[in-house]
C-alpha atoms as a PDB file:
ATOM      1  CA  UNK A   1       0.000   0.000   0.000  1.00  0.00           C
ATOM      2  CA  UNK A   2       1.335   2.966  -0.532  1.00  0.00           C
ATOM      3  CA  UNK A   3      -0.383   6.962  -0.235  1.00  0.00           C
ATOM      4  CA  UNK A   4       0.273   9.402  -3.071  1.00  0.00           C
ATOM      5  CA  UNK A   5      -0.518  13.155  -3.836  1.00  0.00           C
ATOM      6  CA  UNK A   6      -2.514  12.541  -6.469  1.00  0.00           C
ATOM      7  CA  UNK A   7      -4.337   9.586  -9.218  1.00  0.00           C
ATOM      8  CA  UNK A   8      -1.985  11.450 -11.614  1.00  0.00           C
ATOM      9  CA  UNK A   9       1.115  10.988  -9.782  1.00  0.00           C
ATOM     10  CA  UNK A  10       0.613   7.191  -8.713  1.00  0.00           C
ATOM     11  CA  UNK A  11      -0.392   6.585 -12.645  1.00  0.00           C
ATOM     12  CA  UNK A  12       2.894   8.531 -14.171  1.00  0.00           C
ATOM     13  CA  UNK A  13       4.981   6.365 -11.415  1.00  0.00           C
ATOM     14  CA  UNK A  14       3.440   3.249 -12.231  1.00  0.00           C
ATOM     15  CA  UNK A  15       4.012   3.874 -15.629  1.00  0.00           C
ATOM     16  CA  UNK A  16       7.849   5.120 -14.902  1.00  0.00           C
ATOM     17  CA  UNK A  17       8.328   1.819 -13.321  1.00  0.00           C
ATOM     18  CA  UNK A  18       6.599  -0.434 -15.566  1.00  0.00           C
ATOM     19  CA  UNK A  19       8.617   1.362 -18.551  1.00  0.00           C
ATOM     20  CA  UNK A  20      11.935   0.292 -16.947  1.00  0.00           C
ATOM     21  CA  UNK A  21      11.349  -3.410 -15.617  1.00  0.00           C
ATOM     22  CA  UNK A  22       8.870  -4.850 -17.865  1.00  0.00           C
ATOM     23  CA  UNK A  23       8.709  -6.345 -21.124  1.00  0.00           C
ATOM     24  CA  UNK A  24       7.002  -4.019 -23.875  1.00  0.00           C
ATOM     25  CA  UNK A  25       3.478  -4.557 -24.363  1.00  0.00           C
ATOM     26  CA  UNK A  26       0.481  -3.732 -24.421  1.00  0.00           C
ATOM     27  CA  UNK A  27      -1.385  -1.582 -21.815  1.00  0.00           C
ATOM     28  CA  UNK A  28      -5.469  -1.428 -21.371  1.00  0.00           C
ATOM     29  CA  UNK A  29      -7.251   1.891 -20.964  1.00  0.00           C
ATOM     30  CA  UNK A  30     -11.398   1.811 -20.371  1.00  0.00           C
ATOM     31  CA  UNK A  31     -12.755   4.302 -22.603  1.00  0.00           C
ATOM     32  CA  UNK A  32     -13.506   7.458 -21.231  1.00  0.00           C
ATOM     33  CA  UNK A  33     -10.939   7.553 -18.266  1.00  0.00           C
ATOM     34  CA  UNK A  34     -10.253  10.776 -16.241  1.00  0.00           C
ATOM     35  CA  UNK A  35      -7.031  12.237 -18.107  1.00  0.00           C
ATOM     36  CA  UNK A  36      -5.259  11.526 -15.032  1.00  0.00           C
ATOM     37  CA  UNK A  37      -5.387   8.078 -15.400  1.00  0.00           C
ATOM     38  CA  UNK A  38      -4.555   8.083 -19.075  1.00  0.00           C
ATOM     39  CA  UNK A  39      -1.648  10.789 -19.654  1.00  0.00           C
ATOM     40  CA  UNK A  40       0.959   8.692 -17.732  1.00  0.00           C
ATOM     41  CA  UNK A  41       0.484   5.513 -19.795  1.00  0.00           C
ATOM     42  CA  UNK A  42       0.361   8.117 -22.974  1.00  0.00           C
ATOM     43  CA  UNK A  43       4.083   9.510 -22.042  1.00  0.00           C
ATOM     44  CA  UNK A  44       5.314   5.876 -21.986  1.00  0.00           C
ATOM     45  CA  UNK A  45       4.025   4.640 -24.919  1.00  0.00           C
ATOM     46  CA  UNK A  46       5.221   8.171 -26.631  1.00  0.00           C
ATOM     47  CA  UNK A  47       8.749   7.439 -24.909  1.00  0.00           C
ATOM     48  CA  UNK A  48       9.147   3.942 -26.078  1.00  0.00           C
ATOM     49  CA  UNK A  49       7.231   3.161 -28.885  1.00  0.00           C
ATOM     50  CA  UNK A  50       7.394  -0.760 -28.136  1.00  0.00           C
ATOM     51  CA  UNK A  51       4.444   0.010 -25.872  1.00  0.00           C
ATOM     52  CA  UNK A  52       1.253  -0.040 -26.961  1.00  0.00           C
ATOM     53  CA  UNK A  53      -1.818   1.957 -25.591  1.00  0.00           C
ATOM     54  CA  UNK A  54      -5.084  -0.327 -26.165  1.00  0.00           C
ATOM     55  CA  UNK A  55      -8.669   1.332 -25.250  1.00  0.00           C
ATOM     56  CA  UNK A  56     -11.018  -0.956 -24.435  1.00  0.00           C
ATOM     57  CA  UNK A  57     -14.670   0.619 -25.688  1.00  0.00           C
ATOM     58  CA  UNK A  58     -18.006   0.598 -23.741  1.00  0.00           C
ATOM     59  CA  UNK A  59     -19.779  -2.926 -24.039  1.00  0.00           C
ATOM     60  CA  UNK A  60     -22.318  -2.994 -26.675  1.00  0.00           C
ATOM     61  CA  UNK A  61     -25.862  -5.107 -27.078  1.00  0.00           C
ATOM     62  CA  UNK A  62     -25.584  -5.868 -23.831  1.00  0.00           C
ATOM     63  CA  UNK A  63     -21.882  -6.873 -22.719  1.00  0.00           C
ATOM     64  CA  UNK A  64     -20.520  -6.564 -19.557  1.00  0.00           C
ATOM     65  CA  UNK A  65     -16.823  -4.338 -19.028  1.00  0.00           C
ATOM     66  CA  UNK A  66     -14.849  -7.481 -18.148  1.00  0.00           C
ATOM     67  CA  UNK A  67     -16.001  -9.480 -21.125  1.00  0.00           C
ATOM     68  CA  UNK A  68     -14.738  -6.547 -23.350  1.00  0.00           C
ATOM     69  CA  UNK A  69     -11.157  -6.780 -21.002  1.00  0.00           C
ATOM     70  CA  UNK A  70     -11.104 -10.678 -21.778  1.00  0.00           C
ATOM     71  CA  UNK A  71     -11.376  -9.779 -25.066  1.00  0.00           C
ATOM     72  CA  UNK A  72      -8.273  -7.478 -25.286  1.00  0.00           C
ATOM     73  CA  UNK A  73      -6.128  -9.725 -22.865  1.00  0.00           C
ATOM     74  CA  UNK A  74      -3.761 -11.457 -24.756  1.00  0.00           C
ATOM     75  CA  UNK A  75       0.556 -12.356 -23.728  1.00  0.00           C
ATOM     76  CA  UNK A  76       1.018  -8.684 -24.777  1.00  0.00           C
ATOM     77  CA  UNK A  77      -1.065  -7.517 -21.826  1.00  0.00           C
END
């Protein structure tokens, strides 16, 4: 657990970190998130273009969010 300043600030260091120590990929974004939640995992992607940014759009004719995530999840998430 750890307390942070701000949504903004825990997303940018999360993204920081994940930049450095993990294997490129993919990262999921739910359409629609606060900009705060999305700008961090923009920079990275920007920085190191072996990232990819994936937004996962609202569920349609009646699916539910994590179907939609299942959906996106593959060994590049």
């Amino acid at each position: 657990i750890a307390i942070m300043p701000s949504t903004a600030f825990a997303i940018t260091l999360a993204a920081e970190n994940i930049g450095r120590t993990c294997s490129p990929g993919k990262i999921l974004v739910l359409q629609d998130q606060m900009n705060s939640a999305v700008y961090g995992w923009q920079n990275l992607c920007a920085k190191n273009p072996s990232f990819r940014l994936d937004i996962v759009e609202y569920p349609k004719d009646g699916a539910e969010w994590t179907q939609c995530i299942l959906e996106r999840l593959d060994e590049t998430v």
